[in-house]
N, C-alpha and C. Protein backbone atom coordinates (compact mmCIF):
# COMPACT_ATOMS: atom_id res chain seq x y z
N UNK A 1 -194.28 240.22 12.37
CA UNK A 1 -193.45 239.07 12.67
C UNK A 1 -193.34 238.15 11.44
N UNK A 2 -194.68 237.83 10.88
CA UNK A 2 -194.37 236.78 9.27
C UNK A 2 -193.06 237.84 8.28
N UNK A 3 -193.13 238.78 8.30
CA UNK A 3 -192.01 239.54 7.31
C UNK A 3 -190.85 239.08 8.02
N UNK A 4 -190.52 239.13 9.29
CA UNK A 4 -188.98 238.65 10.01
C UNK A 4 -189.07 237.42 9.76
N UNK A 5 -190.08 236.33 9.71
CA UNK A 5 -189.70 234.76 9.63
C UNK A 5 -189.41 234.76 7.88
N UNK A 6 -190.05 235.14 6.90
CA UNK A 6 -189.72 235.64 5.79
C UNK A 6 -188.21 235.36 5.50
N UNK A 7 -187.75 236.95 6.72
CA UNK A 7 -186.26 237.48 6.43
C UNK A 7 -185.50 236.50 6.76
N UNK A 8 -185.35 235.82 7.41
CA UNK A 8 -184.80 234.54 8.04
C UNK A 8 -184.40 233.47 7.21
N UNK A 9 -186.30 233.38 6.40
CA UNK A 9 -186.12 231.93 5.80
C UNK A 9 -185.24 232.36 3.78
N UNK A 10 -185.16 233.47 3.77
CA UNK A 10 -184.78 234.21 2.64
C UNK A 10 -183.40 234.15 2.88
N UNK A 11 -182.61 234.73 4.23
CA UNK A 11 -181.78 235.61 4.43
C UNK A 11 -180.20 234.57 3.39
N UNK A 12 -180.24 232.95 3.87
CA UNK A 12 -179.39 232.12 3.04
C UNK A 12 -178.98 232.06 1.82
N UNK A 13 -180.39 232.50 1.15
CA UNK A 13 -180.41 232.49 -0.20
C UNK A 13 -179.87 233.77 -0.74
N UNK A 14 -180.76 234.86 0.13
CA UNK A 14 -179.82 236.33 -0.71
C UNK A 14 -178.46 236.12 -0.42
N UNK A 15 -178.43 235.77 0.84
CA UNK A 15 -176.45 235.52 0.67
C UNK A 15 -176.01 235.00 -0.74
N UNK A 16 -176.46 233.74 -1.00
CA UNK A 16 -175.64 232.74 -1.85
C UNK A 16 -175.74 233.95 -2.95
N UNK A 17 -176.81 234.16 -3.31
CA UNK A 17 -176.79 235.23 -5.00
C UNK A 17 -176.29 235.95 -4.61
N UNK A 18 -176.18 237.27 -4.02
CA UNK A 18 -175.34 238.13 -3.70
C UNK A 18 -173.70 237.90 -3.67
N UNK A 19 -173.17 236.71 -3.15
CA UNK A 19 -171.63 236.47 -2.88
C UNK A 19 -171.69 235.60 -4.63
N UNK A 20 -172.80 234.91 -4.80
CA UNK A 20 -172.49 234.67 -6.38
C UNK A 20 -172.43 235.30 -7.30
N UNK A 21 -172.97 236.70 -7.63
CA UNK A 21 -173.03 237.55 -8.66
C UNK A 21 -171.89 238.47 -8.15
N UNK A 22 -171.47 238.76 -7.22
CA UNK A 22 -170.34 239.29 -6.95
C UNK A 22 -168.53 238.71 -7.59
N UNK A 23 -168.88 237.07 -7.02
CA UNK A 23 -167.48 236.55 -7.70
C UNK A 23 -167.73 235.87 -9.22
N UNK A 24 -169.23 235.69 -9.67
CA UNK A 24 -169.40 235.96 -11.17
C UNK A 24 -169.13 236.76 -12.09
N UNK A 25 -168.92 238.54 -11.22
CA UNK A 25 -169.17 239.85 -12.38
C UNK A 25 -167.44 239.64 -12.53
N UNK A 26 -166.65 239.10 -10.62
CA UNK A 26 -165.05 239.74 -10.97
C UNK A 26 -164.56 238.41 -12.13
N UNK A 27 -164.48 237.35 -11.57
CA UNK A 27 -164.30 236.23 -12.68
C UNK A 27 -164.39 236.09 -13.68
N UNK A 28 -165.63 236.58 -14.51
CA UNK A 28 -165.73 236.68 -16.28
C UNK A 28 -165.06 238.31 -16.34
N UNK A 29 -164.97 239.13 -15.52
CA UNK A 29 -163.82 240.22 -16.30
C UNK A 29 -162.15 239.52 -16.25
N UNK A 30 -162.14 238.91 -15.45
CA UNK A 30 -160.58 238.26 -15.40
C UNK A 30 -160.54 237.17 -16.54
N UNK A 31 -161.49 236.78 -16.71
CA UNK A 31 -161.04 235.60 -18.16
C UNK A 31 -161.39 235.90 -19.30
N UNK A 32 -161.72 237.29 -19.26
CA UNK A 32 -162.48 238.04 -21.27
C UNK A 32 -161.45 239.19 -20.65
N UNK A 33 -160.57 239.00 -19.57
CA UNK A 33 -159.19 240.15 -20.00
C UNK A 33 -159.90 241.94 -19.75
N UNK A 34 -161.25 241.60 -19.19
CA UNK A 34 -161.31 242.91 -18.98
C UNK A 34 -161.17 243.69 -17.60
N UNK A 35 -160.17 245.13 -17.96
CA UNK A 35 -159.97 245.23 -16.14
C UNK A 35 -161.08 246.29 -15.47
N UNK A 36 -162.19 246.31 -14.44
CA UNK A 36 -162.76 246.47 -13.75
C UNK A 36 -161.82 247.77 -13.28
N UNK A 37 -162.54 249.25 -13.15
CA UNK A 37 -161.40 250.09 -12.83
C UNK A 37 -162.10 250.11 -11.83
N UNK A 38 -161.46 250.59 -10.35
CA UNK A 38 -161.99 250.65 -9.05
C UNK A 38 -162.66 252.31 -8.70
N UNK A 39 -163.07 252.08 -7.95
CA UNK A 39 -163.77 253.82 -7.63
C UNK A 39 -162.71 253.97 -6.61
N UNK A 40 -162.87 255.38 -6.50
CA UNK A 40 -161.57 255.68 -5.62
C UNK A 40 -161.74 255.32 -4.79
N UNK A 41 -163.25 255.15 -3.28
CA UNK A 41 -162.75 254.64 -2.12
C UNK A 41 -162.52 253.29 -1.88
N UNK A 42 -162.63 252.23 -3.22
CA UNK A 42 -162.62 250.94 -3.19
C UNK A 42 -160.71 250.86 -3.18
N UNK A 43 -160.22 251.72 -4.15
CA UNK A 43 -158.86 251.93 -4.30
C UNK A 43 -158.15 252.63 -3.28
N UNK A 44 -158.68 253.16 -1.91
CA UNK A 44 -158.25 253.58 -1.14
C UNK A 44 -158.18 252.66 -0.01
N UNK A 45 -159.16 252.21 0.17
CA UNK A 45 -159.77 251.08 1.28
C UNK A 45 -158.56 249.63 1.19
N UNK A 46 -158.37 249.00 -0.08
CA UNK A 46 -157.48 248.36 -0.38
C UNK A 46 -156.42 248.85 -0.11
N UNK A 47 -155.70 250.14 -0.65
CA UNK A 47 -154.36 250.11 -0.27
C UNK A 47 -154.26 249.92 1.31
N UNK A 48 -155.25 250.89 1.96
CA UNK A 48 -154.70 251.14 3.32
C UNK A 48 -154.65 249.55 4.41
N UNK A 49 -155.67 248.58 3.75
CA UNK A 49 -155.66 247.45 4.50
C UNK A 49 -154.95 246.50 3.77
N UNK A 50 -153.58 246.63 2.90
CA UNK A 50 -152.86 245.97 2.53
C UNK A 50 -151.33 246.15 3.20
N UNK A 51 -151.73 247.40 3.66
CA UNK A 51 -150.69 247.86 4.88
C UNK A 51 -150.94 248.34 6.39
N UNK A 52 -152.44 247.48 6.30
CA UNK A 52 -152.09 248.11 7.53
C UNK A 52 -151.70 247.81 9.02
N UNK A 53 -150.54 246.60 8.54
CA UNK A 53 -149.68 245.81 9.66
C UNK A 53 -148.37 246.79 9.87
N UNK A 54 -148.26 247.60 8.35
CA UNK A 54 -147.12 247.83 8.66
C UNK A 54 -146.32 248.92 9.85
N UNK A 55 -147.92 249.69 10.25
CA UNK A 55 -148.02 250.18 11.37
C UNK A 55 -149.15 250.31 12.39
N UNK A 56 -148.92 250.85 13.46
CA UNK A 56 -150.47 250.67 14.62
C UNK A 56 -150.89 251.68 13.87
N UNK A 57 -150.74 252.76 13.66
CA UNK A 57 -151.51 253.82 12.47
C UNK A 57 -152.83 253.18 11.85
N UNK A 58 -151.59 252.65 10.68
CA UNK A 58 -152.12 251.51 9.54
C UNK A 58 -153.24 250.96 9.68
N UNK A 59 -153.33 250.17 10.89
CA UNK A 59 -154.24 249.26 11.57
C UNK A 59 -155.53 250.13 11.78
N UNK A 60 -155.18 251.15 12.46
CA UNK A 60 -156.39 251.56 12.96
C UNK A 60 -157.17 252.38 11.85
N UNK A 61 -156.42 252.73 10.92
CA UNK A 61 -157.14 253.56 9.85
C UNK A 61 -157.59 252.76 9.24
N UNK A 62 -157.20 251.40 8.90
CA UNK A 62 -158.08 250.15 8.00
C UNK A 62 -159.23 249.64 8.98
N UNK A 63 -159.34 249.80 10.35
CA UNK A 63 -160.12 249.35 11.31
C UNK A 63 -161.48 250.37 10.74
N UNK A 64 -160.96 251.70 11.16
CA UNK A 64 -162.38 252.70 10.30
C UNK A 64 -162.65 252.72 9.16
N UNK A 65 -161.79 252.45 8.34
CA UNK A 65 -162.46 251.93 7.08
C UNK A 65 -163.19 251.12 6.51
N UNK A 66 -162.42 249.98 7.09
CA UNK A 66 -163.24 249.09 7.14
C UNK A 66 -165.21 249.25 7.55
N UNK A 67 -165.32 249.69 8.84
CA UNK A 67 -166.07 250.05 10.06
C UNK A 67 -166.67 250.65 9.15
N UNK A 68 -166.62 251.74 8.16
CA UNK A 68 -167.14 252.74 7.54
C UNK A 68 -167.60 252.22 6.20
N UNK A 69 -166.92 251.07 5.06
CA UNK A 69 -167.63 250.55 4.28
C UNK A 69 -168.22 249.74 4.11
N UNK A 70 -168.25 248.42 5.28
CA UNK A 70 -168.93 248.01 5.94
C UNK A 70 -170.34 247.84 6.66
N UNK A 71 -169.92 249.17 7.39
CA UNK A 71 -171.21 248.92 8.39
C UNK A 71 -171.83 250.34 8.41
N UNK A 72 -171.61 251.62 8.21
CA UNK A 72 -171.66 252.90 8.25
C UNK A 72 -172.61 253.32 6.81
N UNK A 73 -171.61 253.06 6.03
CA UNK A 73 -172.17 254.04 4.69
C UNK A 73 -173.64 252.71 3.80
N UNK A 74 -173.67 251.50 3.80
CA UNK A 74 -174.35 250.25 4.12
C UNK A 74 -176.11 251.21 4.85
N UNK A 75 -176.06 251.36 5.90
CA UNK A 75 -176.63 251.39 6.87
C UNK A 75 -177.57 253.26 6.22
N UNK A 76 -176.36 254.09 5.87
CA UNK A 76 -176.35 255.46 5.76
C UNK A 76 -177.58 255.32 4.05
N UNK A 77 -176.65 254.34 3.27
CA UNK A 77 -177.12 254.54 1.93
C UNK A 77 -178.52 253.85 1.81
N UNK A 78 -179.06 252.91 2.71
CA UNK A 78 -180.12 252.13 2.11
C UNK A 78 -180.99 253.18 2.86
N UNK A 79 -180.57 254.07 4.43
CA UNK A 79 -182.24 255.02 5.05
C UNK A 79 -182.36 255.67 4.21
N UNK A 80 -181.38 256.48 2.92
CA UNK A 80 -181.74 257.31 2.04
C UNK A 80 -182.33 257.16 0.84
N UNK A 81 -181.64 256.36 0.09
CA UNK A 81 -182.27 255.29 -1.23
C UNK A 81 -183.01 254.33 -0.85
N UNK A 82 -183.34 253.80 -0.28
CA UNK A 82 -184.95 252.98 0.21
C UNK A 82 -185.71 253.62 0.74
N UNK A 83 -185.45 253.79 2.12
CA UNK A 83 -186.27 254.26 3.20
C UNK A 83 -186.69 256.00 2.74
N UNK A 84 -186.03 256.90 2.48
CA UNK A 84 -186.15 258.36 2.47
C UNK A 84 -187.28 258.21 1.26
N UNK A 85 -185.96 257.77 0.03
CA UNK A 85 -186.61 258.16 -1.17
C UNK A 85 -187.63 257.12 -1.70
N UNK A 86 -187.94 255.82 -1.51
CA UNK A 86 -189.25 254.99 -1.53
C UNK A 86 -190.15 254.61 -0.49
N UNK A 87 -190.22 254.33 0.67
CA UNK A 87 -190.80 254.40 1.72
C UNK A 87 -191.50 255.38 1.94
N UNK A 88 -190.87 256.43 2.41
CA UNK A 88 -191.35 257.76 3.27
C UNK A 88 -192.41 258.48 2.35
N UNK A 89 -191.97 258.44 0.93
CA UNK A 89 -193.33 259.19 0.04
C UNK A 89 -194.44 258.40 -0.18
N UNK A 90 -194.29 256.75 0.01
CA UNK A 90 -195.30 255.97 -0.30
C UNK A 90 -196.66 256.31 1.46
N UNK A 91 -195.41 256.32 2.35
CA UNK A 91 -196.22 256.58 3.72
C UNK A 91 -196.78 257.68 3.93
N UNK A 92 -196.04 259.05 3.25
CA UNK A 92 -196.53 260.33 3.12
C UNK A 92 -198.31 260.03 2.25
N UNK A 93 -198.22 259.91 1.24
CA UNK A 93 -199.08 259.93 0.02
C UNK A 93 -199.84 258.70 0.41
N UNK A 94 -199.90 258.00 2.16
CA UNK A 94 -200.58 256.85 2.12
C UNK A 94 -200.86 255.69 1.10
N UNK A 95 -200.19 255.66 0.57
CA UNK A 95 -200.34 254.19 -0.47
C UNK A 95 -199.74 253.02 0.10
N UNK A 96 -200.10 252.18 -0.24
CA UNK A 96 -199.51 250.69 0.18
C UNK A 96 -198.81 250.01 -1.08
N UNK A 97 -197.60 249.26 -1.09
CA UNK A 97 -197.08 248.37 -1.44
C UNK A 97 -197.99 247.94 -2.78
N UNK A 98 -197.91 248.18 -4.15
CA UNK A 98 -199.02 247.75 -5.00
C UNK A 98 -198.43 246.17 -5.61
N UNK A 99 -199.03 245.62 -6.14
CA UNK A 99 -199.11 244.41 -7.20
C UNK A 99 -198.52 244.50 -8.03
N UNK A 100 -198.46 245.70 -8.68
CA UNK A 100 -198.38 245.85 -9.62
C UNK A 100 -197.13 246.88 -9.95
N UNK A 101 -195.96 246.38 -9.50
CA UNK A 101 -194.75 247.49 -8.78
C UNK A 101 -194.45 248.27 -10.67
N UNK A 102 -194.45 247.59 -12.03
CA UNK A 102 -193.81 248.18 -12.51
C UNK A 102 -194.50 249.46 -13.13
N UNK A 103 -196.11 249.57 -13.13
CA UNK A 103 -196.71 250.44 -13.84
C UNK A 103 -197.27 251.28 -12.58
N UNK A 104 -196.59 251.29 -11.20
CA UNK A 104 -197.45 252.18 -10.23
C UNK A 104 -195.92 253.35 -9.57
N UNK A 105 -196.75 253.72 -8.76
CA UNK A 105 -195.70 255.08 -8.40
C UNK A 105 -194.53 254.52 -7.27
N UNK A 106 -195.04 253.19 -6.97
CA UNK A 106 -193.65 252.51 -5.70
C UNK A 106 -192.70 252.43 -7.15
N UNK A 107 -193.10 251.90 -8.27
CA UNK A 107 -191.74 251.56 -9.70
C UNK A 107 -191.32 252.28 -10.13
N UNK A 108 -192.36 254.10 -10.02
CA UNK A 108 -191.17 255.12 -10.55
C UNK A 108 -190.22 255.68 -9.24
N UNK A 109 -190.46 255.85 -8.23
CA UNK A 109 -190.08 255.98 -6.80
C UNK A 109 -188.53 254.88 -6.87
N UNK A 110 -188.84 253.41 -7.22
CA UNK A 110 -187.77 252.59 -7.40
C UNK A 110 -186.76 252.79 -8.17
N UNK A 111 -187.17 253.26 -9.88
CA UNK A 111 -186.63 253.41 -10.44
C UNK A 111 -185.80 254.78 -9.91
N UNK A 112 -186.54 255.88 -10.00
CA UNK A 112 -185.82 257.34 -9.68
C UNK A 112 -184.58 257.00 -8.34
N UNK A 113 -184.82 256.27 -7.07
CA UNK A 113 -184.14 255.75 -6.11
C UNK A 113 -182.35 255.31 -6.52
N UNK A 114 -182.91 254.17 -7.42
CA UNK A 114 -181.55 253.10 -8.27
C UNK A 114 -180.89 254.42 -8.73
N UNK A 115 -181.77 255.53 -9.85
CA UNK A 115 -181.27 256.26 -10.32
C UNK A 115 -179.81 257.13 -9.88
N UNK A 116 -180.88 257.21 -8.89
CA UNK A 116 -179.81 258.64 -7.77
C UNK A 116 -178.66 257.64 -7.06
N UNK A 117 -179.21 256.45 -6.69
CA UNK A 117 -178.00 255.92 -5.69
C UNK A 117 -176.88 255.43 -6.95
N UNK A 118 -176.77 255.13 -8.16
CA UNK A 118 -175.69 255.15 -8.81
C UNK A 118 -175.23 256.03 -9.62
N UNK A 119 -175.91 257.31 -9.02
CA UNK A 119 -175.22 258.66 -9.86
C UNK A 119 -174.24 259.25 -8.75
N UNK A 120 -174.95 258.63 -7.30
CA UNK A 120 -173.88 259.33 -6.45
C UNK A 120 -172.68 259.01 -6.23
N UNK A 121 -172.94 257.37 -6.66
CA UNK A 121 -171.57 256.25 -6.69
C UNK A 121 -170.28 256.92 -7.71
N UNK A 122 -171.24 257.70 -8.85
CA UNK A 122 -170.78 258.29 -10.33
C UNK A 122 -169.94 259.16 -9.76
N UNK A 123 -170.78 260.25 -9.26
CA UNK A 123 -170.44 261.82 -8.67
C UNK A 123 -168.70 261.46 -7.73
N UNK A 124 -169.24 260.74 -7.01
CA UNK A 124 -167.91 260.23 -5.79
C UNK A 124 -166.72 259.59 -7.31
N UNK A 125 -166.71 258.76 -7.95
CA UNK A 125 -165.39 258.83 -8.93
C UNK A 125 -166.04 258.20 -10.13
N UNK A 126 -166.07 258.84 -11.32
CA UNK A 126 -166.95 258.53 -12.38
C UNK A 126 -165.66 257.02 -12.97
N UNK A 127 -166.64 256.73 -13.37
CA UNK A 127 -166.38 254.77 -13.84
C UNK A 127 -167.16 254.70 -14.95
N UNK A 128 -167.11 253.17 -15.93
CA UNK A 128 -167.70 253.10 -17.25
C UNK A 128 -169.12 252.85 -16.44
N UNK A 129 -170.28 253.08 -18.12
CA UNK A 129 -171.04 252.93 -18.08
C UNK A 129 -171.73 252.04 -17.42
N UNK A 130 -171.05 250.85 -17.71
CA UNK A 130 -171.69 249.43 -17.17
C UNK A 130 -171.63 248.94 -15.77
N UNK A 131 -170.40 249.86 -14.61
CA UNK A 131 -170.82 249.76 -13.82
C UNK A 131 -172.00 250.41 -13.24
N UNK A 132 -172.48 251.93 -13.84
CA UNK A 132 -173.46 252.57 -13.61
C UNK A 132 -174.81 251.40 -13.32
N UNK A 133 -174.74 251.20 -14.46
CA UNK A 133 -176.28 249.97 -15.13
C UNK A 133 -176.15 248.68 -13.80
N UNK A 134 -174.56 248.29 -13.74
CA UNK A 134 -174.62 247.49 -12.82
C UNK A 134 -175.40 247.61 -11.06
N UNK A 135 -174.70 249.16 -10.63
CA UNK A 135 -175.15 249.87 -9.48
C UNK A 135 -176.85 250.18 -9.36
N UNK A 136 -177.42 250.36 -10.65
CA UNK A 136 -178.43 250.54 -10.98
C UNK A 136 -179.45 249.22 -10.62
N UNK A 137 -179.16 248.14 -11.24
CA UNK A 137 -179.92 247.38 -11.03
C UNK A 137 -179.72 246.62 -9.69
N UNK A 138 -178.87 246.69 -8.93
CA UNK A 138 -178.43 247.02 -7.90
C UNK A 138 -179.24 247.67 -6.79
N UNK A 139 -179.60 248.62 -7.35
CA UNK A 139 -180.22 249.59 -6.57
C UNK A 139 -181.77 249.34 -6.74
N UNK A 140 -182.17 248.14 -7.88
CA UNK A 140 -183.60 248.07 -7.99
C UNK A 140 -183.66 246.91 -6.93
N UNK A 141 -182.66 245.53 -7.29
CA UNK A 141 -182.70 244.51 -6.24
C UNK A 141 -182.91 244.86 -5.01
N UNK A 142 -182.65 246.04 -4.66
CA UNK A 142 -182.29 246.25 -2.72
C UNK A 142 -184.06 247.09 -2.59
N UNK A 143 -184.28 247.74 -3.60
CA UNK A 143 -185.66 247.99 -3.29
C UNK A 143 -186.73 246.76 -3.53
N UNK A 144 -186.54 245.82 -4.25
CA UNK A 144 -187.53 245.07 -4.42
C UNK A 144 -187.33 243.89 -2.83
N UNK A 145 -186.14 243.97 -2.44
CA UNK A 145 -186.04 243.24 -1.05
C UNK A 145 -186.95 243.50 -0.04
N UNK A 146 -186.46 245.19 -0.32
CA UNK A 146 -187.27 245.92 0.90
C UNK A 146 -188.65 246.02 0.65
N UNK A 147 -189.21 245.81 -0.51
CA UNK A 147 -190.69 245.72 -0.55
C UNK A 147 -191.02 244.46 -0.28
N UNK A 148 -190.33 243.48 -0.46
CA UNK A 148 -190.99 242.10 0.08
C UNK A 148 -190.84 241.72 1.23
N UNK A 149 -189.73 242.38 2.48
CA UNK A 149 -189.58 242.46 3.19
C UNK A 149 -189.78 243.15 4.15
N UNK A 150 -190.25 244.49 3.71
CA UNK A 150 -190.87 245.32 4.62
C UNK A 150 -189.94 245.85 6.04
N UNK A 151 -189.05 245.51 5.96
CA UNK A 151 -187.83 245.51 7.23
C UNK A 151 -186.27 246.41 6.02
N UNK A 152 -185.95 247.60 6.69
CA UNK A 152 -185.41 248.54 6.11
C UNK A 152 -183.85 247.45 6.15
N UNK A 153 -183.73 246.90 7.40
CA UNK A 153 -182.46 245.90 7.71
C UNK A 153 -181.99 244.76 7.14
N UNK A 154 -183.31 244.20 6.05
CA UNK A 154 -182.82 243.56 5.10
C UNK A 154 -182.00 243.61 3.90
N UNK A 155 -182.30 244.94 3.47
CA UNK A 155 -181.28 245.83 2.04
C UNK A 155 -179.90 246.20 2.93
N UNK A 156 -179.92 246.65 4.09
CA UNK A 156 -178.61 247.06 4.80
C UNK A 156 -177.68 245.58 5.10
N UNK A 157 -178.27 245.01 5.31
CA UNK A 157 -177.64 243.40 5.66
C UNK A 157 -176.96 243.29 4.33
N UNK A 158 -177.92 243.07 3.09
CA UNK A 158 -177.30 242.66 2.00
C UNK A 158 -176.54 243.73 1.45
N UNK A 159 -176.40 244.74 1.59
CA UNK A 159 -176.13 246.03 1.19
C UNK A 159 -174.29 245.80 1.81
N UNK A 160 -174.26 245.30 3.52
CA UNK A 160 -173.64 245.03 3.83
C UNK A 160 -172.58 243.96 3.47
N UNK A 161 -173.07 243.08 3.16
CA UNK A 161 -172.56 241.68 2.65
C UNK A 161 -171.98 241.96 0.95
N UNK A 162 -172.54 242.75 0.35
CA UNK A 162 -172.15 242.99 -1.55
C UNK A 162 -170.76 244.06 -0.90
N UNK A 163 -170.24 244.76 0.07
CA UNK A 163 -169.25 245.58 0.32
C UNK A 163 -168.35 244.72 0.68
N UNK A 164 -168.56 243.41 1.94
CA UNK A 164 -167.77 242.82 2.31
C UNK A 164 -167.12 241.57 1.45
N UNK A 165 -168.19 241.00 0.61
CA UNK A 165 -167.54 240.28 -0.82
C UNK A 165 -166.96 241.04 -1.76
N UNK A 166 -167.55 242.24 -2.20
CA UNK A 166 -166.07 242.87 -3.09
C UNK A 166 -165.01 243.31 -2.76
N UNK A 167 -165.07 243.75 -1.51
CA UNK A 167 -163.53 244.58 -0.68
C UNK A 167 -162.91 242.73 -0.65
N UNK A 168 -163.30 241.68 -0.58
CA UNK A 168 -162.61 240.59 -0.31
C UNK A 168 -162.20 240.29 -1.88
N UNK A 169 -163.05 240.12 -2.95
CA UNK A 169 -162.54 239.96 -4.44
C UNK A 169 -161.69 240.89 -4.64
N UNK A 170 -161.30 242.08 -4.46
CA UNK A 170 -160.83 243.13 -4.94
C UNK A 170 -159.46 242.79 -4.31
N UNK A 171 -159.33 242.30 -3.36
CA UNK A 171 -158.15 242.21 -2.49
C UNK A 171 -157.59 241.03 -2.85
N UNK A 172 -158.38 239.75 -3.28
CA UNK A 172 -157.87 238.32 -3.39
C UNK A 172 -157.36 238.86 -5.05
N UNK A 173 -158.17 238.59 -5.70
CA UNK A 173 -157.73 239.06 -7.30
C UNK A 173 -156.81 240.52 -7.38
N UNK A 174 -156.48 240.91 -6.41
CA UNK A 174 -155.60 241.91 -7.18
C UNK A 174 -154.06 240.85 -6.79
N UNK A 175 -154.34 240.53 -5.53
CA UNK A 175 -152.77 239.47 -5.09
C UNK A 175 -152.81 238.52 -5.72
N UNK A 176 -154.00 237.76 -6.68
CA UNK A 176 -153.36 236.44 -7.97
C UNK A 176 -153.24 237.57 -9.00
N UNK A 177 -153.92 238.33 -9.30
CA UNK A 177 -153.52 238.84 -10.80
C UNK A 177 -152.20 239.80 -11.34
């Protein structure tokens, strides 16, 4: 129960950084002129919910899409890259949560984790480097949540919330720019 009052008394704050480093990364590429290329289902997801009044079709295919980057793949990506691949071997191999995350086996577990979850981001439509590094550290933040949090639903929440602020930047800045 102290880890849920934790998540609670945390949960405000990861919002604010999360929706802040989100409209920080799109904002300084829009004023240093650099364009952010989209991965394909970010470029798919947009078109289809930029039309999708123009039919009941429309609608309902942006409804699962939505539904699916959202709340689905969110939910799908953190049991595998947290929970599978850092959790489950620390519980296998009985170890606990160390002190000392960067020189023990939860930091190579973390690291190898970030690794894989922004190679798969890669694999699905390869993008520059720097979003890699970006996804990457990315992928260390959502494990270091889940180690202080101990609740798999905290990285999925925020996991959740970094999809629903960029599908919203991606959509506002493409209609000013």
């Amino acid at each position: 129960m102290k880890n849920f009052k934790f998540t609670l008394k945390a949960w405000p704050v990861i919002t604010i950084v999360t929706i802040g480093l989100c409209f920080l990364t799109q904002c300084a590429a829009k004023i240093f002129g650099v364009n952010l290329p989209d991965q394909a289902n970010v470029e798919l997801v947009r078109n289809v919910i930029l039309h999708m009044f123009d039919t009941e079709k429309n609608f309902i295919s942006a409804a699962f899409l939505i539904l699916q980057v959202i709340v689905l793949l969110p939910i799908l990506e953190e049991f595998i890259f947290r929970y599978l691949l850092v959790r489950l071997p620390l519980n296998f191999a009985k170890l606990k949560f160390s002190s000392r995350i960067l020189f023990s086996t939860e930091g190579a577990l973390a690291i190898l984790s970030s690794i894989l979850f922004s190679a798969a981001h890669y694999i699905a439509q390869p993008f520059p480097d720097s979003a890699f590094v970006a996804l990457f550290f990315f992928g260390v933040a959502q494990c270091m949540l889940y180690r202080k949090t101990l609740n798999i639903w905290c990285p999925i929440l925020n996991h959740a919330l970094f999809n629903l602020t960029n599908l919203i930047l991606a959509l506002t800045l493409t209609e000013l720019g």
